[in-house]
PDB file of N, CA and C in Angstrom:
ATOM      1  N   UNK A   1     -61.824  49.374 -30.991  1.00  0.00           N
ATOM      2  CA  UNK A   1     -62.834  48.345 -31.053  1.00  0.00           C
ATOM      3  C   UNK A   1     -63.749  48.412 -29.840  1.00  0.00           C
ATOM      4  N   UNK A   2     -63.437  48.515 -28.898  1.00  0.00           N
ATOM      5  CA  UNK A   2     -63.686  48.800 -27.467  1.00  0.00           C
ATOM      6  C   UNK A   2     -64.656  49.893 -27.626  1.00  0.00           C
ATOM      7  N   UNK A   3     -64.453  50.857 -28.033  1.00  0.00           N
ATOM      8  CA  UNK A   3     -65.778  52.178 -28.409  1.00  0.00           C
ATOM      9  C   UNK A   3     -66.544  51.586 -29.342  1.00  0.00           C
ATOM     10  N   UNK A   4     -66.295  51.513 -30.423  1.00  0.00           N
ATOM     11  CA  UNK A   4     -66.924  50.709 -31.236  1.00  0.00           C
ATOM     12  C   UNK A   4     -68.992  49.726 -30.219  1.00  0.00           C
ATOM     13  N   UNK A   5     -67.934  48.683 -29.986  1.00  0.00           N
ATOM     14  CA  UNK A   5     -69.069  48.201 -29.740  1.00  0.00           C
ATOM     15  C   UNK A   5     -70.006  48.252 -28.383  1.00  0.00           C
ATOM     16  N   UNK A   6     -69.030  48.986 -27.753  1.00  0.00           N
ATOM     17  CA  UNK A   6     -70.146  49.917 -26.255  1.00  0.00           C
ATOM     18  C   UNK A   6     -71.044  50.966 -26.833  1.00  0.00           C
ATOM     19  N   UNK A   7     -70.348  51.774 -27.746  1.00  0.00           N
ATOM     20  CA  UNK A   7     -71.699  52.941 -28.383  1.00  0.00           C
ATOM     21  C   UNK A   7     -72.522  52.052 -29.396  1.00  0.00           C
ATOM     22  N   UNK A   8     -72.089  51.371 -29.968  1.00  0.00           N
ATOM     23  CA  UNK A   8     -73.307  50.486 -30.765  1.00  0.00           C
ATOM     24  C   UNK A   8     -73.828  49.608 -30.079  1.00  0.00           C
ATOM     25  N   UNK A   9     -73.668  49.550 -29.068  1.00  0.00           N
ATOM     26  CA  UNK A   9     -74.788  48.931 -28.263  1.00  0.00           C
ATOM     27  C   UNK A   9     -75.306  49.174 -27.125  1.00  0.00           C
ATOM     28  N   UNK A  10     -75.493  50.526 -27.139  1.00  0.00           N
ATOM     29  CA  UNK A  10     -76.190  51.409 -26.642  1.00  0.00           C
ATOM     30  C   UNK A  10     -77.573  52.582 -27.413  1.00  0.00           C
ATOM     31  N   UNK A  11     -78.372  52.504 -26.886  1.00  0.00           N
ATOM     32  CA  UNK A  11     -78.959  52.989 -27.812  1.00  0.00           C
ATOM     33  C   UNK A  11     -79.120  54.595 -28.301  1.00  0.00           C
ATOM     34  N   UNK A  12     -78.604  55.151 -27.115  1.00  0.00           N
ATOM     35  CA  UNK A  12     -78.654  56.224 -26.852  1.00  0.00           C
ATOM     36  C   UNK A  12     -77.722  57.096 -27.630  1.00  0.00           C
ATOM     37  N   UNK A  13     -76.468  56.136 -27.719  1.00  0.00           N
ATOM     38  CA  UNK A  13     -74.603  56.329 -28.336  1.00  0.00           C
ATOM     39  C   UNK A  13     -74.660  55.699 -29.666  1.00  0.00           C
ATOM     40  N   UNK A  14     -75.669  54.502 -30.381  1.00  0.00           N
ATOM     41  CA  UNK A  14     -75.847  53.695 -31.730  1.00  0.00           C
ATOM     42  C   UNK A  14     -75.563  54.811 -32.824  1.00  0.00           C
ATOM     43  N   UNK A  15     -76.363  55.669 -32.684  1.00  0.00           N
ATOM     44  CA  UNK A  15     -76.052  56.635 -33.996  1.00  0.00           C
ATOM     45  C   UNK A  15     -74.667  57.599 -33.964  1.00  0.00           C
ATOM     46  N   UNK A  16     -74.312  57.860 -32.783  1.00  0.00           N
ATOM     47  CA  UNK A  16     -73.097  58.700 -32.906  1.00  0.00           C
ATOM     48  C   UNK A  16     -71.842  57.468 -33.023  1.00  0.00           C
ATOM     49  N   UNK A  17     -71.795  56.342 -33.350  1.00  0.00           N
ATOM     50  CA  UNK A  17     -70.785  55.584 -33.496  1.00  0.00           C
ATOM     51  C   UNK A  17     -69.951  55.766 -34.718  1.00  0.00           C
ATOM     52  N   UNK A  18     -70.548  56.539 -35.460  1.00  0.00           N
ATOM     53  CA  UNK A  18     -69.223  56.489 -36.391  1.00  0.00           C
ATOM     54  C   UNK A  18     -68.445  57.617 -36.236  1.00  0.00           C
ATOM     55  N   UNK A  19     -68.974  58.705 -35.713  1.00  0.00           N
ATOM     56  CA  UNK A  19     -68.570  60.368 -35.440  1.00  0.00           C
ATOM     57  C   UNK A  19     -67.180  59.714 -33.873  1.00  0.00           C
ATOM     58  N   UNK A  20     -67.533  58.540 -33.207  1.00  0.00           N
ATOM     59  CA  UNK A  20     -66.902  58.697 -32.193  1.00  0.00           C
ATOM     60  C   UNK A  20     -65.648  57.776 -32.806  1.00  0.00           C
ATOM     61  N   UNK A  21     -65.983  57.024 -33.736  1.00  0.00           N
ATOM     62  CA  UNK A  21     -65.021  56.183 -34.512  1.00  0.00           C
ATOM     63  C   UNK A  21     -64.023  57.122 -35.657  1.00  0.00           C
ATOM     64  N   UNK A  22     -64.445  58.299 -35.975  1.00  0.00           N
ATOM     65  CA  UNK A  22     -63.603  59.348 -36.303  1.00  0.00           C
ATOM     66  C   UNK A  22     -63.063  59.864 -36.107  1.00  0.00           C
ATOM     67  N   UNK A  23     -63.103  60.039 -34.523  1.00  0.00           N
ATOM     68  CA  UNK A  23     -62.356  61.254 -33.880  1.00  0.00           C
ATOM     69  C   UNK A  23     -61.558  60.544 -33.072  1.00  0.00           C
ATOM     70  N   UNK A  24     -61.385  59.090 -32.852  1.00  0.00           N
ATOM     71  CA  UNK A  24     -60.282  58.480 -32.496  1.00  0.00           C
ATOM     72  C   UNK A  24     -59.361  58.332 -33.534  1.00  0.00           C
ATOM     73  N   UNK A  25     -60.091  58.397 -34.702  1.00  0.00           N
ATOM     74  CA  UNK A  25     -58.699  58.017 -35.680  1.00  0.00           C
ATOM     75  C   UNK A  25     -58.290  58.765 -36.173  1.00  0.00           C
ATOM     76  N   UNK A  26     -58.892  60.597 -35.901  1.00  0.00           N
ATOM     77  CA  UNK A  26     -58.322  62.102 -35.502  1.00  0.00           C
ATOM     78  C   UNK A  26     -57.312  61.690 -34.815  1.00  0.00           C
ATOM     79  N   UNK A  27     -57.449  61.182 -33.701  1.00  0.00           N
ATOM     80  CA  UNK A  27     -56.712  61.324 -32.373  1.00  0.00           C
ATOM     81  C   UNK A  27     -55.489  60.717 -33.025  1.00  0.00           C
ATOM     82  N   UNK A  28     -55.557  59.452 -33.020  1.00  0.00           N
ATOM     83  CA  UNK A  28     -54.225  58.821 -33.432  1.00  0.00           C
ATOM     84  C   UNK A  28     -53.288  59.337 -34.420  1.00  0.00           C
ATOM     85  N   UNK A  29     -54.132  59.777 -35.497  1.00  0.00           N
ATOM     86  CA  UNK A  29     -53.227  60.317 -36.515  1.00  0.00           C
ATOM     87  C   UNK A  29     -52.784  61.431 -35.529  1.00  0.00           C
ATOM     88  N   UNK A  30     -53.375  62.077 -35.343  1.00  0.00           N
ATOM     89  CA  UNK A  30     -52.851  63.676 -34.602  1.00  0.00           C
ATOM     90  C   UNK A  30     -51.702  63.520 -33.720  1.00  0.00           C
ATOM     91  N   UNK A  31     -52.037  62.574 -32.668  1.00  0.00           N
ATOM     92  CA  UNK A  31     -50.938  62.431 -31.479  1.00  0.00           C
ATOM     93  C   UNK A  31     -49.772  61.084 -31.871  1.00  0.00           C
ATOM     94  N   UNK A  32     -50.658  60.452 -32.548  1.00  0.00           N
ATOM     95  CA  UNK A  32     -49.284  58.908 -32.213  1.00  0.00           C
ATOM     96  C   UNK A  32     -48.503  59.016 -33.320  1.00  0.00           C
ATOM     97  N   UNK A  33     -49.020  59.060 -34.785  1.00  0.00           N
ATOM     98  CA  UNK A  33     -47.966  59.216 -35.974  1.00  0.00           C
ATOM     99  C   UNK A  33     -46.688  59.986 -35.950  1.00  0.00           C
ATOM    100  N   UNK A  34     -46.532  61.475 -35.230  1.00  0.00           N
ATOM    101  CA  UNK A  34     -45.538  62.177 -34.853  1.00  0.00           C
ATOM    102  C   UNK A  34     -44.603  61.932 -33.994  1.00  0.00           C
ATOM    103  N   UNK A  35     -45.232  60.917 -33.309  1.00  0.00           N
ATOM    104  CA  UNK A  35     -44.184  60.173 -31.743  1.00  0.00           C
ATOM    105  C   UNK A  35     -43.714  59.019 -32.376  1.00  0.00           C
ATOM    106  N   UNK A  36     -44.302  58.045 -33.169  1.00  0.00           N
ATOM    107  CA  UNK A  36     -43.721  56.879 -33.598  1.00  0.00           C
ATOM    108  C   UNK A  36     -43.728  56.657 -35.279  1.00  0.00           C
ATOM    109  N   UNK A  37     -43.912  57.203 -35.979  1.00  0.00           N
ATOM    110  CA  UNK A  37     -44.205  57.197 -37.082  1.00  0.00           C
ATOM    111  C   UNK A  37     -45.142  56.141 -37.719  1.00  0.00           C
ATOM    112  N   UNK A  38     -46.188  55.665 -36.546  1.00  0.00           N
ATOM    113  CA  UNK A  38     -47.001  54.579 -36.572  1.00  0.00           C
ATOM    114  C   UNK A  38     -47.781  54.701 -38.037  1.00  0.00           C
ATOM    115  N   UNK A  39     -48.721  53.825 -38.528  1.00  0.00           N
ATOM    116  CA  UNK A  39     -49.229  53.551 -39.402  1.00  0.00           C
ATOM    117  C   UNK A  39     -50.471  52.888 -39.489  1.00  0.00           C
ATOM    118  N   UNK A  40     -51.561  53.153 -39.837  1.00  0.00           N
ATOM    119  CA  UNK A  40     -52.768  52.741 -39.476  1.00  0.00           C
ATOM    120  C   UNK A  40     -53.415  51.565 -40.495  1.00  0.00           C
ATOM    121  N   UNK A  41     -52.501  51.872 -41.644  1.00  0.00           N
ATOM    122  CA  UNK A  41     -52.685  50.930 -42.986  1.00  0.00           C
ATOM    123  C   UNK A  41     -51.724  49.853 -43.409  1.00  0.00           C
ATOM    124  N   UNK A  42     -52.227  48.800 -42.987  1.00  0.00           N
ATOM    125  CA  UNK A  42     -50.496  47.203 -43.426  1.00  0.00           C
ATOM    126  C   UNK A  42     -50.449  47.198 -44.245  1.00  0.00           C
ATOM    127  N   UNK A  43     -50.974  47.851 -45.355  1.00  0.00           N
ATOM    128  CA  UNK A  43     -50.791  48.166 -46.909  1.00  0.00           C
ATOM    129  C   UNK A  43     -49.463  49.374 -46.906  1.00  0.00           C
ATOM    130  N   UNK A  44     -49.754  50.122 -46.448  1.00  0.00           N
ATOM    131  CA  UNK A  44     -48.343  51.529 -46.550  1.00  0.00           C
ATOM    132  C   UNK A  44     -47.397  50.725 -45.538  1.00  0.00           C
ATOM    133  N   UNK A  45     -47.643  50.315 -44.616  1.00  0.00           N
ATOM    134  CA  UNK A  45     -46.410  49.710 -43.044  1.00  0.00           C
ATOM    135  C   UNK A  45     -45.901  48.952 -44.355  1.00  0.00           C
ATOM    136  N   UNK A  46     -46.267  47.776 -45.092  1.00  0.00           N
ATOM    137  CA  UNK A  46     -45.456  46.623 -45.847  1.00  0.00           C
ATOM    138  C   UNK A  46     -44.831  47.657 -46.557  1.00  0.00           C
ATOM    139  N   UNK A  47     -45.549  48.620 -47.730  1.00  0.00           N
ATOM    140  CA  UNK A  47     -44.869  49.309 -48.723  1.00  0.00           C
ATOM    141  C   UNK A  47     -43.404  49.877 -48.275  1.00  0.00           C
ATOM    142  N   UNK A  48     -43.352  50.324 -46.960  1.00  0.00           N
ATOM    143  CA  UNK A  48     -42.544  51.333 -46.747  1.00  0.00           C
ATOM    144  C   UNK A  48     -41.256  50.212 -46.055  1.00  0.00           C
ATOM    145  N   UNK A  49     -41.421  49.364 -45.636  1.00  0.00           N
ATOM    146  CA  UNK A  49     -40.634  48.326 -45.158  1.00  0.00           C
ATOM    147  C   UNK A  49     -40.064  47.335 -46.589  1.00  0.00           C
ATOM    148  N   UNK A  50     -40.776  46.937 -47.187  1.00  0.00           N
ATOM    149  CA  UNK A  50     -40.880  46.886 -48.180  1.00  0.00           C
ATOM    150  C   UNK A  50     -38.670  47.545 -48.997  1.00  0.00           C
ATOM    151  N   UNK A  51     -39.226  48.475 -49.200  1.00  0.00           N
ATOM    152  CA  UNK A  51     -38.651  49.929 -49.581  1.00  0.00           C
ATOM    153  C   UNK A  51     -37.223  49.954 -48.926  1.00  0.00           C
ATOM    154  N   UNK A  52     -37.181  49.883 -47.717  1.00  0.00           N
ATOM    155  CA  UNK A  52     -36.488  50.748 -46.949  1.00  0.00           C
ATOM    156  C   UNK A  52     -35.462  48.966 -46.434  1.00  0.00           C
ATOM    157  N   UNK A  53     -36.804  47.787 -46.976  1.00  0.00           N
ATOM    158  CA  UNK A  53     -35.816  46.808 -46.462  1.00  0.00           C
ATOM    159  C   UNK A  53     -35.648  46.479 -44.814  1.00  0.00           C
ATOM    160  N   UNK A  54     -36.115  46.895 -44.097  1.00  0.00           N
ATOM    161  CA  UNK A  54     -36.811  47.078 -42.834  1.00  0.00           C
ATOM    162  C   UNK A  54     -37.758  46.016 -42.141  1.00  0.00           C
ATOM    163  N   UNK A  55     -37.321  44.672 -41.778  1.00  0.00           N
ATOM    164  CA  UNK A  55     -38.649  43.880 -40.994  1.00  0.00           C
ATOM    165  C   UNK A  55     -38.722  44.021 -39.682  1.00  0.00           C
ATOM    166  N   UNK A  56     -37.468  44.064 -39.076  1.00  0.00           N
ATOM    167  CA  UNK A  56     -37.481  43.953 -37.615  1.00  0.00           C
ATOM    168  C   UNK A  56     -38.955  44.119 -37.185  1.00  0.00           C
ATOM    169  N   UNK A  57     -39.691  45.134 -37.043  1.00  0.00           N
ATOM    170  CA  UNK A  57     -40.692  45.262 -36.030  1.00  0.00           C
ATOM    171  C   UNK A  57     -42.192  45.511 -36.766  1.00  0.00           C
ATOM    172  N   UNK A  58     -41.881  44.954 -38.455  1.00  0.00           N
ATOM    173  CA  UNK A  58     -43.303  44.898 -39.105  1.00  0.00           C
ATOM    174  C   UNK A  58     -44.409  43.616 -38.992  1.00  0.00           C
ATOM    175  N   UNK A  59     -43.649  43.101 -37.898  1.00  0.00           N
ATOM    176  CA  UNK A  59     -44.991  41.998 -37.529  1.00  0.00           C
ATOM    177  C   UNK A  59     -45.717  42.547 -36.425  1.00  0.00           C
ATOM    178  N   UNK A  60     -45.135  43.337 -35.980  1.00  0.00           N
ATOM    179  CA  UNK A  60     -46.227  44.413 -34.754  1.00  0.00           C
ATOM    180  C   UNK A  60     -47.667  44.679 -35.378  1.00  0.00           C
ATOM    181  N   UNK A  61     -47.484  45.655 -36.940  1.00  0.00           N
ATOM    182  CA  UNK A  61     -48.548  45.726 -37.489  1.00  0.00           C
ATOM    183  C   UNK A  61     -49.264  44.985 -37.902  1.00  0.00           C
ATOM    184  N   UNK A  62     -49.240  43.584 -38.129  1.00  0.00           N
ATOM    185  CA  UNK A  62     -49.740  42.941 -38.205  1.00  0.00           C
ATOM    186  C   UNK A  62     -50.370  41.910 -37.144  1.00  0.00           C
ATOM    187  N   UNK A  63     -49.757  41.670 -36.256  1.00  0.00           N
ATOM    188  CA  UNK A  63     -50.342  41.222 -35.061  1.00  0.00           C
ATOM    189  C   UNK A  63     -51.224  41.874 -34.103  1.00  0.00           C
ATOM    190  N   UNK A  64     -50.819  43.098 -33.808  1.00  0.00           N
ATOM    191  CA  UNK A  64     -51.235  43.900 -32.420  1.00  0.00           C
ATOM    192  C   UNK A  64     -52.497  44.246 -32.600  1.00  0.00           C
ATOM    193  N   UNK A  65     -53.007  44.457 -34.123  1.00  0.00           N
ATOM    194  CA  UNK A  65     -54.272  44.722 -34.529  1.00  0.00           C
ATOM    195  C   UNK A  65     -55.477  43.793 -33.745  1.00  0.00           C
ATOM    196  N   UNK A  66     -54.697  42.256 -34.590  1.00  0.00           N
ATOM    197  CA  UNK A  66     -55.583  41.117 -34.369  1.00  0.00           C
ATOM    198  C   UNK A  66     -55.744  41.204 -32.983  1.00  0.00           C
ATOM    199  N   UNK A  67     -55.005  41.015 -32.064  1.00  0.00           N
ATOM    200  CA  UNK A  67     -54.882  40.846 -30.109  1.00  0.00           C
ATOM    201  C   UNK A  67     -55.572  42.122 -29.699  1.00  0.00           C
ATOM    202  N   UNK A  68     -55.323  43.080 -30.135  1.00  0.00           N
ATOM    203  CA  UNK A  68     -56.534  44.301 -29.916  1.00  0.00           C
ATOM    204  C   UNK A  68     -57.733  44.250 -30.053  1.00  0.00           C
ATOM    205  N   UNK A  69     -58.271  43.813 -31.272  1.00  0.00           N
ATOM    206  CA  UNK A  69     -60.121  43.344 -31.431  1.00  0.00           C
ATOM    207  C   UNK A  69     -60.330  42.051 -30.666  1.00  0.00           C
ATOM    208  N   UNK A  70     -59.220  41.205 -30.496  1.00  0.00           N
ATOM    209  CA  UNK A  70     -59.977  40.043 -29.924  1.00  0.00           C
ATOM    210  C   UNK A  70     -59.995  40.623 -28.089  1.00  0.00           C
ATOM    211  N   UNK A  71     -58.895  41.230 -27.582  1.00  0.00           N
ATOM    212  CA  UNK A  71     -58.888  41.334 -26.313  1.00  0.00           C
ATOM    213  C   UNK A  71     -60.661  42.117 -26.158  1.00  0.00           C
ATOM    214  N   UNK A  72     -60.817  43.641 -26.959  1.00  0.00           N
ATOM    215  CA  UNK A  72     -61.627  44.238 -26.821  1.00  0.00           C
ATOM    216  C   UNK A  72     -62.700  43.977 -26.821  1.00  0.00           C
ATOM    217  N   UNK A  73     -63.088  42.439 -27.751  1.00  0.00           N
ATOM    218  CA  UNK A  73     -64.084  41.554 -27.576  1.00  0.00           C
ATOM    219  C   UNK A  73     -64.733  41.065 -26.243  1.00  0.00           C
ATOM    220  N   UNK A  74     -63.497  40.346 -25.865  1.00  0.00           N
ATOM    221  CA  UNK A  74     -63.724  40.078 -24.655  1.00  0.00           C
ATOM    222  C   UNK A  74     -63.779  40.608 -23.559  1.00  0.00           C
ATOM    223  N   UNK A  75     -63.590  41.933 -23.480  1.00  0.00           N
ATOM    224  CA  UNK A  75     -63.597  42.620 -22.323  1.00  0.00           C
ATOM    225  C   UNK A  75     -64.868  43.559 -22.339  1.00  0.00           C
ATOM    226  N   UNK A  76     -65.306  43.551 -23.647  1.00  0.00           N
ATOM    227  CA  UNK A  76     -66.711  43.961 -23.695  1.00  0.00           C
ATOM    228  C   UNK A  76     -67.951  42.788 -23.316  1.00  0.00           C
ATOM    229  N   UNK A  77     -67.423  41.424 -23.664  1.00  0.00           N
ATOM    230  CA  UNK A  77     -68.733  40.425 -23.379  1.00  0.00           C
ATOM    231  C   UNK A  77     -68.165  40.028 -22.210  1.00  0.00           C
ATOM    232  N   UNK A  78     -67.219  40.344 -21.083  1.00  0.00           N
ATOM    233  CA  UNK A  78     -67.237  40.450 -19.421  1.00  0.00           C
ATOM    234  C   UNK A  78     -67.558  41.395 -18.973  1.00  0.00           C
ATOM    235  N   UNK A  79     -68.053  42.869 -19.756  1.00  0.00           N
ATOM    236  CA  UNK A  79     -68.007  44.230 -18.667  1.00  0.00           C
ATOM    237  C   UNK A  79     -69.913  44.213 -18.882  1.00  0.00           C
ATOM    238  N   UNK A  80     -70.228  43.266 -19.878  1.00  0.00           N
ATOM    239  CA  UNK A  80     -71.478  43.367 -20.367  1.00  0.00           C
ATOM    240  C   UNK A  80     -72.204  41.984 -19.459  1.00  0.00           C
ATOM    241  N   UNK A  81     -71.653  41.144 -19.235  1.00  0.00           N
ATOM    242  CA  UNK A  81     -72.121  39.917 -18.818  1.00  0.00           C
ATOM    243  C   UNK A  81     -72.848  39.194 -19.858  1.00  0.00           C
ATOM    244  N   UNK A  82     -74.138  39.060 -19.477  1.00  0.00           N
ATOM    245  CA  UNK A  82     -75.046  37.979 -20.222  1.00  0.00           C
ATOM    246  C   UNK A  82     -76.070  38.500 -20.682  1.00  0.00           C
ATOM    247  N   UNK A  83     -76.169  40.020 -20.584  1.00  0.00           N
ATOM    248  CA  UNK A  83     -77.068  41.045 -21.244  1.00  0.00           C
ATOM    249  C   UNK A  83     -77.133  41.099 -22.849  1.00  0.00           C
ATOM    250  N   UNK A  84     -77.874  40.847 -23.931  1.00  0.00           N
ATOM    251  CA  UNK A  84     -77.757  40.492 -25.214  1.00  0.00           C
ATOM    252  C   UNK A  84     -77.761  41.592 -26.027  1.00  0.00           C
ATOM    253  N   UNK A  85     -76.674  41.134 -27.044  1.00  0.00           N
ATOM    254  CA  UNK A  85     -75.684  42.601 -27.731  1.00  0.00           C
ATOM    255  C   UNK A  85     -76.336  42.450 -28.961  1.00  0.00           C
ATOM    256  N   UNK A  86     -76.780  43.729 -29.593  1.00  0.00           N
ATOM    257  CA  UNK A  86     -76.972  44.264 -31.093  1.00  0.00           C
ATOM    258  C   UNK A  86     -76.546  43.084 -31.977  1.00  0.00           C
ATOM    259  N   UNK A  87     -77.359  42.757 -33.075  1.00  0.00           N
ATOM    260  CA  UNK A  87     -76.846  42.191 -33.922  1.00  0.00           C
ATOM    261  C   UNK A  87     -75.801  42.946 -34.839  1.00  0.00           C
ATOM    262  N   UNK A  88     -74.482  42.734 -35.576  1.00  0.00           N
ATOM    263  CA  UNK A  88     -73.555  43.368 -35.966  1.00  0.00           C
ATOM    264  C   UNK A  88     -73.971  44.012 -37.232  1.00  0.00           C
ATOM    265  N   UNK A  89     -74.930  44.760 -37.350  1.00  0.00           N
ATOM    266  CA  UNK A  89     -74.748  45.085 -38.524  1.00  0.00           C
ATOM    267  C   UNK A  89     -74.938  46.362 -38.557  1.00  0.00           C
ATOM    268  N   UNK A  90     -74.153  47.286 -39.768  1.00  0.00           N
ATOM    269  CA  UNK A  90     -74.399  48.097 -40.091  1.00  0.00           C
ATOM    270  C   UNK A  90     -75.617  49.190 -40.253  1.00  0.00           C
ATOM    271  N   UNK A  91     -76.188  48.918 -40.628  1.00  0.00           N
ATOM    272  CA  UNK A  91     -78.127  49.847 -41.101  1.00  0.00           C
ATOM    273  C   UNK A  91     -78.666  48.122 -40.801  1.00  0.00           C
ATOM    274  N   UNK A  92     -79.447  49.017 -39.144  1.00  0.00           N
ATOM    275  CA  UNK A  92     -80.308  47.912 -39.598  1.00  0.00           C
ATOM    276  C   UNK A  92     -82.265  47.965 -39.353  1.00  0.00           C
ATOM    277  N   UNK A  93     -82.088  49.222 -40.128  1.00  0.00           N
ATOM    278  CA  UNK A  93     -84.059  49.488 -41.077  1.00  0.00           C
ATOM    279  C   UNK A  93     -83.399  48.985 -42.534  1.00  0.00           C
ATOM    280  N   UNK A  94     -83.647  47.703 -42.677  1.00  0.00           N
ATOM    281  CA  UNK A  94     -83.655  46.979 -43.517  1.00  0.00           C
ATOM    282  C   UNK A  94     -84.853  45.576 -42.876  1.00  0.00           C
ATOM    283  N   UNK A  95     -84.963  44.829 -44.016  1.00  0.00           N
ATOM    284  CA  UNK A  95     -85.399  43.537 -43.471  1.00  0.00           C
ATOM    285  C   UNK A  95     -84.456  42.041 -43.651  1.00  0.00           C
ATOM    286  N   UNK A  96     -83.089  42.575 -43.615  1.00  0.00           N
ATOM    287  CA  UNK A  96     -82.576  41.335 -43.856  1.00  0.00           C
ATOM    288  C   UNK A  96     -82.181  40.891 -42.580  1.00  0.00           C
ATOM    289  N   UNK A  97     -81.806  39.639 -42.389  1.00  0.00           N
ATOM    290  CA  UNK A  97     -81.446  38.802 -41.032  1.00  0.00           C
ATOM    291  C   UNK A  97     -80.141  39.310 -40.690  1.00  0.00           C
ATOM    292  N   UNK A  98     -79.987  39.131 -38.887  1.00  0.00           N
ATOM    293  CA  UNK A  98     -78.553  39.295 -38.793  1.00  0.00           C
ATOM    294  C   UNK A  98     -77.484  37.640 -38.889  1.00  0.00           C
ATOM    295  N   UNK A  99     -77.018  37.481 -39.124  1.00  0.00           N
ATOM    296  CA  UNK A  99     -75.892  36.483 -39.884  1.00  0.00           C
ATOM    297  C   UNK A  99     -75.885  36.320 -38.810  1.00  0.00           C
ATOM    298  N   UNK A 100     -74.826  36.766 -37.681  1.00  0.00           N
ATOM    299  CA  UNK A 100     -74.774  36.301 -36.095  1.00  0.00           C
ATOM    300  C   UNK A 100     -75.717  36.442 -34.841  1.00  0.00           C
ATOM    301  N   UNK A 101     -76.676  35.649 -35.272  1.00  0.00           N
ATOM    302  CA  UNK A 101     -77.746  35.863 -34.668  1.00  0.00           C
ATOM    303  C   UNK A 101     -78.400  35.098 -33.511  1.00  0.00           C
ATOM    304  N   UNK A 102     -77.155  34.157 -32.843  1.00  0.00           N
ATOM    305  CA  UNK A 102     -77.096  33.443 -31.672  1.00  0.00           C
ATOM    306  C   UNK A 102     -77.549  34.698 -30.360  1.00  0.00           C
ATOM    307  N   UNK A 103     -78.299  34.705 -29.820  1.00  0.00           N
ATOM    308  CA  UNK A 103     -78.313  35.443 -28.646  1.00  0.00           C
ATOM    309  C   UNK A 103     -78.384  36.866 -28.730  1.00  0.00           C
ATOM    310  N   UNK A 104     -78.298  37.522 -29.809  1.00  0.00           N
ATOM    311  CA  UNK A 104     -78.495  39.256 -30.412  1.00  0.00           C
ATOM    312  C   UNK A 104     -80.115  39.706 -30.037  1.00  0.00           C
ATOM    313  N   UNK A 105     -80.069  40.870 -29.821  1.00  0.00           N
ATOM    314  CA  UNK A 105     -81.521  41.457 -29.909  1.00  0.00           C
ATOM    315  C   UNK A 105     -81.559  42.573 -30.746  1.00  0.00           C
ATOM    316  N   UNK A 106     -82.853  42.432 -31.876  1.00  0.00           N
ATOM    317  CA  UNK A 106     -82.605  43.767 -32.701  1.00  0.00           C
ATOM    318  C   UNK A 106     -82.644  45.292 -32.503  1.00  0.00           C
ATOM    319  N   UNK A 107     -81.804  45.824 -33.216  1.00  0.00           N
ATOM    320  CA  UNK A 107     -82.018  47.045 -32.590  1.00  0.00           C
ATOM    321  C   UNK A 107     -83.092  48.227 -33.091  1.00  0.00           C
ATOM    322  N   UNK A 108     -83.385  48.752 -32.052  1.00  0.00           N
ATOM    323  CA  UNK A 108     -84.577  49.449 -32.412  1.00  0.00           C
ATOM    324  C   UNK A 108     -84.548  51.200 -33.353  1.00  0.00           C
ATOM    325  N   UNK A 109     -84.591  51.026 -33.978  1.00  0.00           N
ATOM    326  CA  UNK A 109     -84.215  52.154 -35.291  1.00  0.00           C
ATOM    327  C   UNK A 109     -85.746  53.094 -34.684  1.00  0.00           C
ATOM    328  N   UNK A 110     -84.920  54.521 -34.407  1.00  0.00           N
ATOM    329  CA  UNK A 110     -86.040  55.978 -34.202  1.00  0.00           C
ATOM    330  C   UNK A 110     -86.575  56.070 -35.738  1.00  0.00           C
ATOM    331  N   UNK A 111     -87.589  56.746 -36.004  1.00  0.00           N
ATOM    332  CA  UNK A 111     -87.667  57.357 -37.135  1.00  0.00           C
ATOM    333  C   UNK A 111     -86.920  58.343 -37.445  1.00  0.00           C
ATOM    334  N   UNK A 112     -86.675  59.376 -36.871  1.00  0.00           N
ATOM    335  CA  UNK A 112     -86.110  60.505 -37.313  1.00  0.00           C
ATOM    336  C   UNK A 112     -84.719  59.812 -38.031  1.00  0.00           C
ATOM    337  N   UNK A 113     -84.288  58.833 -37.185  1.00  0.00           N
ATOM    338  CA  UNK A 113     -82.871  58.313 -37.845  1.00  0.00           C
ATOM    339  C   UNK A 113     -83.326  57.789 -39.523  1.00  0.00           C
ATOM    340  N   UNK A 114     -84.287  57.429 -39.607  1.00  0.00           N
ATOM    341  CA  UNK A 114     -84.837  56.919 -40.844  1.00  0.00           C
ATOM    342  C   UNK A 114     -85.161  57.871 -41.518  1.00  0.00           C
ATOM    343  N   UNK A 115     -85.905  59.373 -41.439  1.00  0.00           N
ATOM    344  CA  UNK A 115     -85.798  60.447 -42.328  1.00  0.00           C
ATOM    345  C   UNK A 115     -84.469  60.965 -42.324  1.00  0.00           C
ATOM    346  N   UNK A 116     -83.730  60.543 -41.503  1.00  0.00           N
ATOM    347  CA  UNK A 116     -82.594  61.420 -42.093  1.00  0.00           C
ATOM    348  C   UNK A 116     -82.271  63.000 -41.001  1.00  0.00           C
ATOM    349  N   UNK A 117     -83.206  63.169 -40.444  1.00  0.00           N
ATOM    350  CA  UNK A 117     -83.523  64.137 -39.603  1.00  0.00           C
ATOM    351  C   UNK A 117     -82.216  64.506 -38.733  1.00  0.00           C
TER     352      UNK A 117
END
């Protein structure tokens, strides 16, 4: 989450945010699944617990997620201060409003990103 919203709100890093949001979740699968048999989906973690009859430690997956985006939240709107962050959206060369739009500044879309270039 933490990469996430430092390269998207940057302008320089905005377009490579999903390429950098890939190759962490390269990473994890690659390195952490083999060390812990971790799980990235609470859909397969329940199935397999589920199965196997197994709760002891399936509220991890479900919690650690939530305390992860919220910590990363906040440690991005203290490392950022009072400097005003991207509105959250996805594509935004559109003309629709951003929904959370308390204090956001829009972001400025290149053309080339708009041909496709």
């Amino acid at each position: 989450m933490t990469t996430v919203l430092f390269a998207s709100n940057r302008e320089t890093l905005a377009r490579y945010t999903p390429y950098l949001v890939g190759a962490l979740y390269a990473t994890f699968i690659t390195f952490e699944t083999p060390i812990s048999g971790m799980s990235m989906n609470p859909a397969r973690t329940f199935g397999s617990a589920l199965r196997a009859g197994y709760w002891q430690a399936l509220w991890i997956y479900f919690v650690a997620p939530t305390l992860g985006m919220l910590g990363a939240a906040e440690a991005f709107l203290w490392a950022r201060g009072d400097v005003a962050r991207y509105c959250a959206k996805l594509y935004h060369a559109n003309n629709k409003r951003c929904t959370f739009h308390q204090g956001y500044r829009a972001a400025r879309v290149q053309d080339s990103y708009l041909r496709g270039d």
